[in-house]
C-alpha atoms as a PDB file:
ATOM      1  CA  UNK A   1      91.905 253.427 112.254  1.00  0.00           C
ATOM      2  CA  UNK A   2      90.297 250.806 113.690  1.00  0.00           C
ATOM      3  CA  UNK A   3      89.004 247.344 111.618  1.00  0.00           C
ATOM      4  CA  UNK A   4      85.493 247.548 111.560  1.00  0.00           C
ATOM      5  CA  UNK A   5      84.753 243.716 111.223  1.00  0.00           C
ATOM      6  CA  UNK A   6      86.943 243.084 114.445  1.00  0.00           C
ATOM      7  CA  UNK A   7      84.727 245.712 116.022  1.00  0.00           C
ATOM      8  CA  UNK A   8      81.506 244.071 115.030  1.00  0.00           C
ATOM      9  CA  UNK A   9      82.996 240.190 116.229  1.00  0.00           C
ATOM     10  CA  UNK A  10      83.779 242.087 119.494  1.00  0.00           C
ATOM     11  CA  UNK A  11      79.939 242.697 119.992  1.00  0.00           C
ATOM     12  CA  UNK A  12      79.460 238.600 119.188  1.00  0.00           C
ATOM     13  CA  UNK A  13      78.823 236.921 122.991  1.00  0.00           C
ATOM     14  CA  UNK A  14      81.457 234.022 123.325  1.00  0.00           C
ATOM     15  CA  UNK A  15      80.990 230.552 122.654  1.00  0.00           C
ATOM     16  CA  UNK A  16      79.254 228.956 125.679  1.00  0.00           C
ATOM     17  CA  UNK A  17      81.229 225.890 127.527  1.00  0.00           C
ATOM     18  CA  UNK A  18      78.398 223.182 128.090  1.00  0.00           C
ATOM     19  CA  UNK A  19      77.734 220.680 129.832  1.00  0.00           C
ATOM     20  CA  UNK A  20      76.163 216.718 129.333  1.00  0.00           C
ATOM     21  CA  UNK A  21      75.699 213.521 128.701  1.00  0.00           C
ATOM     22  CA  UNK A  22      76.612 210.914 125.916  1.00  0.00           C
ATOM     23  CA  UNK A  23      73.838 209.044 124.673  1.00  0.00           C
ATOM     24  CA  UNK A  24      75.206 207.516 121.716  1.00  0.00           C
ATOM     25  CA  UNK A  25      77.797 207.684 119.282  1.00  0.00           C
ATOM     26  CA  UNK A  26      77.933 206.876 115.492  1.00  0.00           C
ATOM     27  CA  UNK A  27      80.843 206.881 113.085  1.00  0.00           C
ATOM     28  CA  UNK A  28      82.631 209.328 114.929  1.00  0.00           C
ATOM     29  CA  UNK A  29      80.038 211.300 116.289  1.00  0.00           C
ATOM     30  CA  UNK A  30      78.410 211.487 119.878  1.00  0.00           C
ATOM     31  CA  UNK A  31      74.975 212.866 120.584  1.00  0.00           C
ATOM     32  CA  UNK A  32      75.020 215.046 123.876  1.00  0.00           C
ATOM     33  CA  UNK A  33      71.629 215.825 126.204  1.00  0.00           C
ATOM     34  CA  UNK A  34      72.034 218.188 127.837  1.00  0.00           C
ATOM     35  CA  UNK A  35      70.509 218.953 131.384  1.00  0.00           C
ATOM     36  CA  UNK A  36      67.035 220.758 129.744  1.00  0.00           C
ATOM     37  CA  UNK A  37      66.683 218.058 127.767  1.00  0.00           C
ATOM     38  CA  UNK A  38      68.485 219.417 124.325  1.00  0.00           C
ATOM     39  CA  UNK A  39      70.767 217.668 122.286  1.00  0.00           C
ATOM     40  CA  UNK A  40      73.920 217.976 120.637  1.00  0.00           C
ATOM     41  CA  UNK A  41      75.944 216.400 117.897  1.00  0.00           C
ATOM     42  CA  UNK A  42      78.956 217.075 118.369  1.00  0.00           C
ATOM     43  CA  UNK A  43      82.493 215.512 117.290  1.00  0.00           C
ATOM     44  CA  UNK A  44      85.212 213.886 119.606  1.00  0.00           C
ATOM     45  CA  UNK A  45      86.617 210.897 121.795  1.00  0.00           C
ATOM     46  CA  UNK A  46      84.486 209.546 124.746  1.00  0.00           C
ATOM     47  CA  UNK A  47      82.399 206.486 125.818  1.00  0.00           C
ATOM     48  CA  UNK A  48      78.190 206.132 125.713  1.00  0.00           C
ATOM     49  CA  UNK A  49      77.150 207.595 129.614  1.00  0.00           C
ATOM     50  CA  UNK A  50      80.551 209.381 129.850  1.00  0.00           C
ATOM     51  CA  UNK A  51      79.761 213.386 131.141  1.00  0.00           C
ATOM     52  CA  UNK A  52      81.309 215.758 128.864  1.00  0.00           C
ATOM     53  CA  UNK A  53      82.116 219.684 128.013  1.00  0.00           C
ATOM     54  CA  UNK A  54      81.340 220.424 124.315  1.00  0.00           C
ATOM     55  CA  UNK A  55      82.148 223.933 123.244  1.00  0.00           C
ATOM     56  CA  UNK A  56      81.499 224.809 119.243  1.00  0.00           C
ATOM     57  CA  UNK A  57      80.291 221.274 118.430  1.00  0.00           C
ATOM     58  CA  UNK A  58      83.560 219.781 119.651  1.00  0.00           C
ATOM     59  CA  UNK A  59      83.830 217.466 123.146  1.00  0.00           C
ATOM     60  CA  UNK A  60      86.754 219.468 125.203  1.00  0.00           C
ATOM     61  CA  UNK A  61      87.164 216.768 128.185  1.00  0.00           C
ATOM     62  CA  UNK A  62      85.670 215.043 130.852  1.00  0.00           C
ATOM     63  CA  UNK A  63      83.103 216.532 133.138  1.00  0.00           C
ATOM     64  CA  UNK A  64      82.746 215.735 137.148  1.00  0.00           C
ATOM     65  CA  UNK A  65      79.284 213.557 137.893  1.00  0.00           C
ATOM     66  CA  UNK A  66      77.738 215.366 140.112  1.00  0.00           C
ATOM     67  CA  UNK A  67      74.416 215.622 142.029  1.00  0.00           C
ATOM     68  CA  UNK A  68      71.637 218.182 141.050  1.00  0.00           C
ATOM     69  CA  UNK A  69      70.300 219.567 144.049  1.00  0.00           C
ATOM     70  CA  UNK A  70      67.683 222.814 144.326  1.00  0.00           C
ATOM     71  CA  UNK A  71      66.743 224.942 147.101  1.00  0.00           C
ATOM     72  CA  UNK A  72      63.944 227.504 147.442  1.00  0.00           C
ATOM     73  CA  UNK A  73      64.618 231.408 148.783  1.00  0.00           C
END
């Protein structure tokens, strides 16, 4: 027999990895914009500008600075 709330968290999408920026920090916690322009507060270690992955409202490392660049098909 199968556990039917194991079933149902199966159907739950993952938590996405993101990626931003660090705008500001305060006691312990950094605000994050993201690319779009949302934000984030999320806990963790880093440094105001630093680029960072937050997953579940937690920093996970470092991020690579890298250029945006677009192209039209």
């Amino acid at each position: 027999m199968s556990n039917a709330y194991l079933d149902f968290l199966g159907l739950l999408p993952s938590r996405p990895l993101l990626v931003g920026t660090v705008t500001s920090i305060t006691s312990g916690v950094a605000t994050v914009t993201l690319p779009g322009g949302g934000r984030l507060q999320v806990r963790g270690e880093t440094t105001v500008g630093a680029r960072v992955f937050v997953r579940d409202g937690a920093i996970e490392g470092p991020a690579p600075t890298l250029t945006n660049s677009s192209g039209e098909v």
